[in-house]
N, C-alpha and C. Protein backbone atom coordinates (compact mmCIF):
# COMPACT_ATOMS: atom_id res chain seq x y z
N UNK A 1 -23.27 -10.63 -8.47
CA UNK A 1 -22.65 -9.96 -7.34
C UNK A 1 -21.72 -8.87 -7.85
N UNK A 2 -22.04 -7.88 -7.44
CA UNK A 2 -21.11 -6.16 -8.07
C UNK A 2 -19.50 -6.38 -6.46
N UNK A 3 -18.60 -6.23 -7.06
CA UNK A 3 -17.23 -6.21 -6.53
C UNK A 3 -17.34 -4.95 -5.79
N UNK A 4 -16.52 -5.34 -4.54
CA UNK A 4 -16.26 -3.85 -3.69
C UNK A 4 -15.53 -2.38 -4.29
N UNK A 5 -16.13 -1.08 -4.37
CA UNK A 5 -15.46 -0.61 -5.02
C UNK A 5 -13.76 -0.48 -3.89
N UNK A 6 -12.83 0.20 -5.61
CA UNK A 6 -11.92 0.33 -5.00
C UNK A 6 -11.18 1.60 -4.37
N UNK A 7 -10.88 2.03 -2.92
CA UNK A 7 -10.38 3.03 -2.69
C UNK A 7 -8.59 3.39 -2.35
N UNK A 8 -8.18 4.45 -2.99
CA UNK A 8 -6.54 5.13 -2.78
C UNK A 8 -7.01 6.08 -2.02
N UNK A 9 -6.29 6.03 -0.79
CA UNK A 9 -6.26 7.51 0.09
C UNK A 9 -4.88 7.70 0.14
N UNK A 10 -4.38 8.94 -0.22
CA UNK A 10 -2.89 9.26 0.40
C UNK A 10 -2.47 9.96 1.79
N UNK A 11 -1.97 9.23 2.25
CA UNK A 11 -2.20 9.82 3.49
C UNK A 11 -0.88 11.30 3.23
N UNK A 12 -1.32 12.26 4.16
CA UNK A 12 -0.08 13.40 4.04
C UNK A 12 1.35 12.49 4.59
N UNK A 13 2.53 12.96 3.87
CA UNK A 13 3.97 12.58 4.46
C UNK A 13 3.66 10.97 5.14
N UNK A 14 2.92 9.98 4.17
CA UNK A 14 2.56 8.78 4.68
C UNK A 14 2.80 7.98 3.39
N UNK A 15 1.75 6.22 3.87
CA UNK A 15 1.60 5.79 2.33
C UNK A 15 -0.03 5.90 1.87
N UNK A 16 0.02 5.10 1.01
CA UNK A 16 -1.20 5.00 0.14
C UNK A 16 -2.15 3.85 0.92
N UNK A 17 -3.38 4.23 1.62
CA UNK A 17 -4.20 3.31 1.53
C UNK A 17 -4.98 2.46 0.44
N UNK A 18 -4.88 1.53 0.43
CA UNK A 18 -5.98 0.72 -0.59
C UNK A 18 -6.73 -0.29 0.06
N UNK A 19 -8.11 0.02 -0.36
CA UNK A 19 -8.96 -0.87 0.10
C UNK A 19 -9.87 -1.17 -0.99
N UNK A 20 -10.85 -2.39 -0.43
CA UNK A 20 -12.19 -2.50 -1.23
C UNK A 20 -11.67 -3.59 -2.75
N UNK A 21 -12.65 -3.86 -3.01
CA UNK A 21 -11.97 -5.31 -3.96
C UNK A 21 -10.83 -4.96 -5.10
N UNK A 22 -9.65 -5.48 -4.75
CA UNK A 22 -8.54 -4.99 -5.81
C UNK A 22 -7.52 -6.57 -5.42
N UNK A 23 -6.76 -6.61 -6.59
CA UNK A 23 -5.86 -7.81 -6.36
C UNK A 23 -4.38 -6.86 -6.64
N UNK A 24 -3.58 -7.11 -6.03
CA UNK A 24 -2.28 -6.82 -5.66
C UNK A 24 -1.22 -8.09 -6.36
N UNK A 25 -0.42 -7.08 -7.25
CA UNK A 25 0.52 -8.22 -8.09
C UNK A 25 1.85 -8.47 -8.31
N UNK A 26 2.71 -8.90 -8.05
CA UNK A 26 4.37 -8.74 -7.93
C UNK A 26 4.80 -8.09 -9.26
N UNK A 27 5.95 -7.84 -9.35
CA UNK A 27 6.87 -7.95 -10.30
C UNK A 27 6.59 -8.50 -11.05
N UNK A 28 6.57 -9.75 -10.77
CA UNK A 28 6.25 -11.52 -11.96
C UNK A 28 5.02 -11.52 -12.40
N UNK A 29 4.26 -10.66 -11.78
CA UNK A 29 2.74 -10.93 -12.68
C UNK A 29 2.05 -11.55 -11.27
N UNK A 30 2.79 -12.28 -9.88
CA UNK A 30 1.89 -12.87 -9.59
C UNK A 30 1.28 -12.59 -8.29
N UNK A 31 0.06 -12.82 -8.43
CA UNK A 31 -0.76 -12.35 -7.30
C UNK A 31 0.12 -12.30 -5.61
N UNK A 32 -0.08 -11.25 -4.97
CA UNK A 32 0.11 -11.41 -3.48
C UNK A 32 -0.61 -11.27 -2.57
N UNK A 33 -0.15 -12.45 -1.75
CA UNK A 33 -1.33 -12.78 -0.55
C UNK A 33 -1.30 -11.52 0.09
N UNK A 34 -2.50 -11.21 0.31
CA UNK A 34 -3.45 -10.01 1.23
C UNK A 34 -3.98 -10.75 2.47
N UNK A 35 -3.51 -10.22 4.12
CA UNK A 35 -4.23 -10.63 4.91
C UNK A 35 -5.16 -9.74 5.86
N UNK A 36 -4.80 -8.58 5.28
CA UNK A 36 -6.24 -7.67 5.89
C UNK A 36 -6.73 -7.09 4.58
N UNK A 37 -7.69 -6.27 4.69
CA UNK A 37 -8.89 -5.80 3.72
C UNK A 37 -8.14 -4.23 3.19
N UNK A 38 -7.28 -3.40 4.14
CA UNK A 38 -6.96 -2.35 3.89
C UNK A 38 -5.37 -2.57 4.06
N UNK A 39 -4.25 -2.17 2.90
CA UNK A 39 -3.15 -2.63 3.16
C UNK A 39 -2.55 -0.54 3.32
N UNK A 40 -1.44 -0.72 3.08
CA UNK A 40 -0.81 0.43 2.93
C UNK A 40 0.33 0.54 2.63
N UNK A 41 0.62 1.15 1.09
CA UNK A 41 1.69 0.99 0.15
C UNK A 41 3.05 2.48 0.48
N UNK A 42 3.74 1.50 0.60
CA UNK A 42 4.76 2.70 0.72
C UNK A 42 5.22 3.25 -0.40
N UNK A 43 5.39 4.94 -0.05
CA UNK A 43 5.49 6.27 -1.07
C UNK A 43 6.78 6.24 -0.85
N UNK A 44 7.50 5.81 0.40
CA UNK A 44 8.76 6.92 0.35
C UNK A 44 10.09 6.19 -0.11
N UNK A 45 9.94 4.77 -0.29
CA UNK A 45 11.13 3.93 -0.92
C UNK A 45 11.76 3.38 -0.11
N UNK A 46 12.09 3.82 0.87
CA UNK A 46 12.53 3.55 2.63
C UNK A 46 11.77 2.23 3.27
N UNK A 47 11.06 1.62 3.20
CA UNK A 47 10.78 0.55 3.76
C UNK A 47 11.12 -0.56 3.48
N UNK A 48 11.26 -1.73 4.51
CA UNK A 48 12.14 -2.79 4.43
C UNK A 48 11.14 -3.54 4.30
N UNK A 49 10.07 -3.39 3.79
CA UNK A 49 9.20 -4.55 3.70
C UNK A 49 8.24 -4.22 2.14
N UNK A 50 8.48 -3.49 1.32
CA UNK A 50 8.29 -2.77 0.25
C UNK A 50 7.38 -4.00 -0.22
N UNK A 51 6.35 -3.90 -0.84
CA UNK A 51 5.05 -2.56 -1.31
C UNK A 51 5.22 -2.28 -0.25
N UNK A 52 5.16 -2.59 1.44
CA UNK A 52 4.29 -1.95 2.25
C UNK A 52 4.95 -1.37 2.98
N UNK A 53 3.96 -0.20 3.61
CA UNK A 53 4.72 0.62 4.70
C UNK A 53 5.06 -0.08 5.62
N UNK A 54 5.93 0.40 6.35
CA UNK A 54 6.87 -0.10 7.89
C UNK A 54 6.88 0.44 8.50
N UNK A 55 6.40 2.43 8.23
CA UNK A 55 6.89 3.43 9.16
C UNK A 55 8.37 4.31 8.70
N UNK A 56 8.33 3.63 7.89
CA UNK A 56 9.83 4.10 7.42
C UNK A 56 10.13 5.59 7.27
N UNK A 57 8.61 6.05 6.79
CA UNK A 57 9.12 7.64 5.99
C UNK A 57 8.71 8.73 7.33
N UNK A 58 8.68 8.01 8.47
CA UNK A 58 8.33 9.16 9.57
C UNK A 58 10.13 9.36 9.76
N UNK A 59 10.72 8.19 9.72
CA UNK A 59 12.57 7.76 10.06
C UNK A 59 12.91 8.95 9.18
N UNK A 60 12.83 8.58 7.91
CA UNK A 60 13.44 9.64 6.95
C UNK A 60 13.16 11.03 6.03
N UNK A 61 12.21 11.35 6.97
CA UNK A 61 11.72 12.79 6.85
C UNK A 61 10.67 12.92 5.47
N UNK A 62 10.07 11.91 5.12
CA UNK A 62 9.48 12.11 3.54
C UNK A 62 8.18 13.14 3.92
N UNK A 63 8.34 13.96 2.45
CA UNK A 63 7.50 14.58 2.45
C UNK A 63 6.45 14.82 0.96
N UNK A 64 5.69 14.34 1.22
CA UNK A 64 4.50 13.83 0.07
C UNK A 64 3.27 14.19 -0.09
């Protein structure tokens, strides 16, 4: 069985989509639970829920 490839989209003044077979890993080395297929990593540092976006960088004007 060949693994899903993996895709980064950046979105403009957004975050990073990732999809398609990839494992996501803390700090510690250790794996984090994924509950949808396409997550979206925040660029702008501003989010309260960091890796992931919240919406944060529409709040604080990021531009990327």
């Amino acid at each position: 069985m060949e693994s899903e490839k993996t895709t980064l989209k950046l979105l403009p003044n957004g975050p990073i989509l990732v999809s398609g077979g990839f494992e996501l890993l803390g700090a510690d080395g250790a794996p984090v639970a994924l509950d949808k297929p396409t997550v979206a990593l925040c660029r702008c540092g501003a989010s309260a829920r960091n890796p992931f976006c919240d919406g944060a960088h529409a709040r604080v004007g990021f531009k990327g």
